[in-house]
C-alpha atoms as a PDB file:
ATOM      1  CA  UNK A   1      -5.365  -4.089  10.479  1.00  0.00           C
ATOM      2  CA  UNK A   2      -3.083  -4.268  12.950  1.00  0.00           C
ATOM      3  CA  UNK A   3      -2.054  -0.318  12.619  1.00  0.00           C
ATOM      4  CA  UNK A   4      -6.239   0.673  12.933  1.00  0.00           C
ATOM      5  CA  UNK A   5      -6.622  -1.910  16.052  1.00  0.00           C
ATOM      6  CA  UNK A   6      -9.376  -3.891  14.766  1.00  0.00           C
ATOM      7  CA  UNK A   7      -9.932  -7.228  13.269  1.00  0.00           C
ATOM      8  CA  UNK A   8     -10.351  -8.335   9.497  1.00  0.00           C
ATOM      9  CA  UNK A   9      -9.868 -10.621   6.970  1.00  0.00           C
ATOM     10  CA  UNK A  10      -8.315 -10.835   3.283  1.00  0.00           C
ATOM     11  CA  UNK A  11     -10.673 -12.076   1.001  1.00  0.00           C
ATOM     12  CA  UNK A  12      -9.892 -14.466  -2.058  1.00  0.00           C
ATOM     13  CA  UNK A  13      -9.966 -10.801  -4.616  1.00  0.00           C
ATOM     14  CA  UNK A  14      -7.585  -9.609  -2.479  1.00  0.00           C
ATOM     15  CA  UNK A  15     -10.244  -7.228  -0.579  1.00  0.00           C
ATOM     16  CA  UNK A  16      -9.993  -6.346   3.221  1.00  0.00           C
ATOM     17  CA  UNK A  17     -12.841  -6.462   5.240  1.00  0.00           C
ATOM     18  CA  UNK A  18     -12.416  -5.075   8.948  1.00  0.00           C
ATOM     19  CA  UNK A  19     -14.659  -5.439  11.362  1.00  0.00           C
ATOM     20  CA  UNK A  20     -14.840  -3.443  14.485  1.00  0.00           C
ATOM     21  CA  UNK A  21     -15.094   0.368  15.338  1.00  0.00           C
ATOM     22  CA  UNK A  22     -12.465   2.735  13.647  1.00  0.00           C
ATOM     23  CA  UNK A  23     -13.255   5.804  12.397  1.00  0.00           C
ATOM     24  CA  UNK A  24     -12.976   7.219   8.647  1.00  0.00           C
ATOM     25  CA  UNK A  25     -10.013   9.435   9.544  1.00  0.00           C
ATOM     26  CA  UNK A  26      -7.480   7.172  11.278  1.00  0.00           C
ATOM     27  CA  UNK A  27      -8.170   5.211   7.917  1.00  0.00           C
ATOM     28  CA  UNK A  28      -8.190   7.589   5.225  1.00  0.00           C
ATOM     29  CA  UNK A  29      -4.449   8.540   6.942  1.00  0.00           C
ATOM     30  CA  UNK A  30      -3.122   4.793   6.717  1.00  0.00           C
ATOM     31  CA  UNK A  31      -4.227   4.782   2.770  1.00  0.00           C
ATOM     32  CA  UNK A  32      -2.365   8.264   1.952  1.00  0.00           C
ATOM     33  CA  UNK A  33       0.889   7.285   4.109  1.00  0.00           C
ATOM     34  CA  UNK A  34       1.145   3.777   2.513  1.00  0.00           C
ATOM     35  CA  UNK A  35       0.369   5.408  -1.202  1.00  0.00           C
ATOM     36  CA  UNK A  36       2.936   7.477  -0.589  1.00  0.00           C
ATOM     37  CA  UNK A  37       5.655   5.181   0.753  1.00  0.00           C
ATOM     38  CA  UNK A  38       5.002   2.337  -1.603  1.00  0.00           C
ATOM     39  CA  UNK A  39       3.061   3.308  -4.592  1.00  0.00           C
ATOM     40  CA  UNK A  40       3.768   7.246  -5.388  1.00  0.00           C
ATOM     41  CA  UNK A  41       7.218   7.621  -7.647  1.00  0.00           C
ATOM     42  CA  UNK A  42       9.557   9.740  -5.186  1.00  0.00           C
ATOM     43  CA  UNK A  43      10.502  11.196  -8.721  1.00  0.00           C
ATOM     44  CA  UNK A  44       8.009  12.720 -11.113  1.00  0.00           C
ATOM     45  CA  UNK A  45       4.978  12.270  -7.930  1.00  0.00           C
ATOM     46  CA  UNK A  46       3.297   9.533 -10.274  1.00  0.00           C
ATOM     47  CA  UNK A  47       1.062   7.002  -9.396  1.00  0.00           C
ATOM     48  CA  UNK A  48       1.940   4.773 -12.442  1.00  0.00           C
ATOM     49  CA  UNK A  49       4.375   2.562 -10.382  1.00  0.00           C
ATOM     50  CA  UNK A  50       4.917  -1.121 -10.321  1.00  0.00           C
ATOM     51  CA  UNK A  51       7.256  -3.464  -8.131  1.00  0.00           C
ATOM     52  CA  UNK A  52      10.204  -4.624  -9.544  1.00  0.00           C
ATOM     53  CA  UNK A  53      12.278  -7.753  -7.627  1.00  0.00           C
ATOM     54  CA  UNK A  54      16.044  -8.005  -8.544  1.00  0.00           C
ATOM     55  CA  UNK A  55      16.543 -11.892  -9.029  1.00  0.00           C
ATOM     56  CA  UNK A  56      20.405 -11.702  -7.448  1.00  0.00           C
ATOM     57  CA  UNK A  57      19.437  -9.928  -4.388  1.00  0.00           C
ATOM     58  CA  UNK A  58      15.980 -10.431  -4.162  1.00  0.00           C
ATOM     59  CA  UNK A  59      15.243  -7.347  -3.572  1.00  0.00           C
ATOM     60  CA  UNK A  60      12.109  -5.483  -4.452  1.00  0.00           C
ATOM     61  CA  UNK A  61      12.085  -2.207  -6.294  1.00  0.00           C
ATOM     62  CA  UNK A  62       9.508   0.466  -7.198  1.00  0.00           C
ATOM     63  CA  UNK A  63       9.549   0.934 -10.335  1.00  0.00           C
ATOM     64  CA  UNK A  64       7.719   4.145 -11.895  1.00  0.00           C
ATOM     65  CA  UNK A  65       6.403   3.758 -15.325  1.00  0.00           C
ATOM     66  CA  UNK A  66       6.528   7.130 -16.608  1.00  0.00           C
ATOM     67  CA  UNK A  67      10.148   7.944 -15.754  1.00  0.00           C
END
């Protein structure tokens, strides 16, 4: 929300609702640079990818599923 300038909310399913004027562009961007930072494997270019958090440094991990 903050990155598109507008207001919102998260709902209790976990689904955004903005409200305000943005257009369909500036969003669509957002969606493909955050897929591809935290959900695309930087390895095989998979989407099958879950987050992995090390316990002793607490870290978290992307994890891809098909590698």
């Amino acid at each position: 929300m903050a990155e598109m300038g507008c207001e919102g909310t998260i709902g209790n399913n976990d689904e955004m609702t903005l409200q305000g004027v943005y257009q369909q562009k500036a969003f669509i961007k957002i969606i493909k640079k955050y897929t591809e930072e935290y959900v695309r494997c930087n390895v095989c270019k998979g989407y099958k990818t879950d987050f992995e958090r090390e316990e002793k440094t607490r870290l978290v991990y992307l994890k891809c599923l098909n590698c």
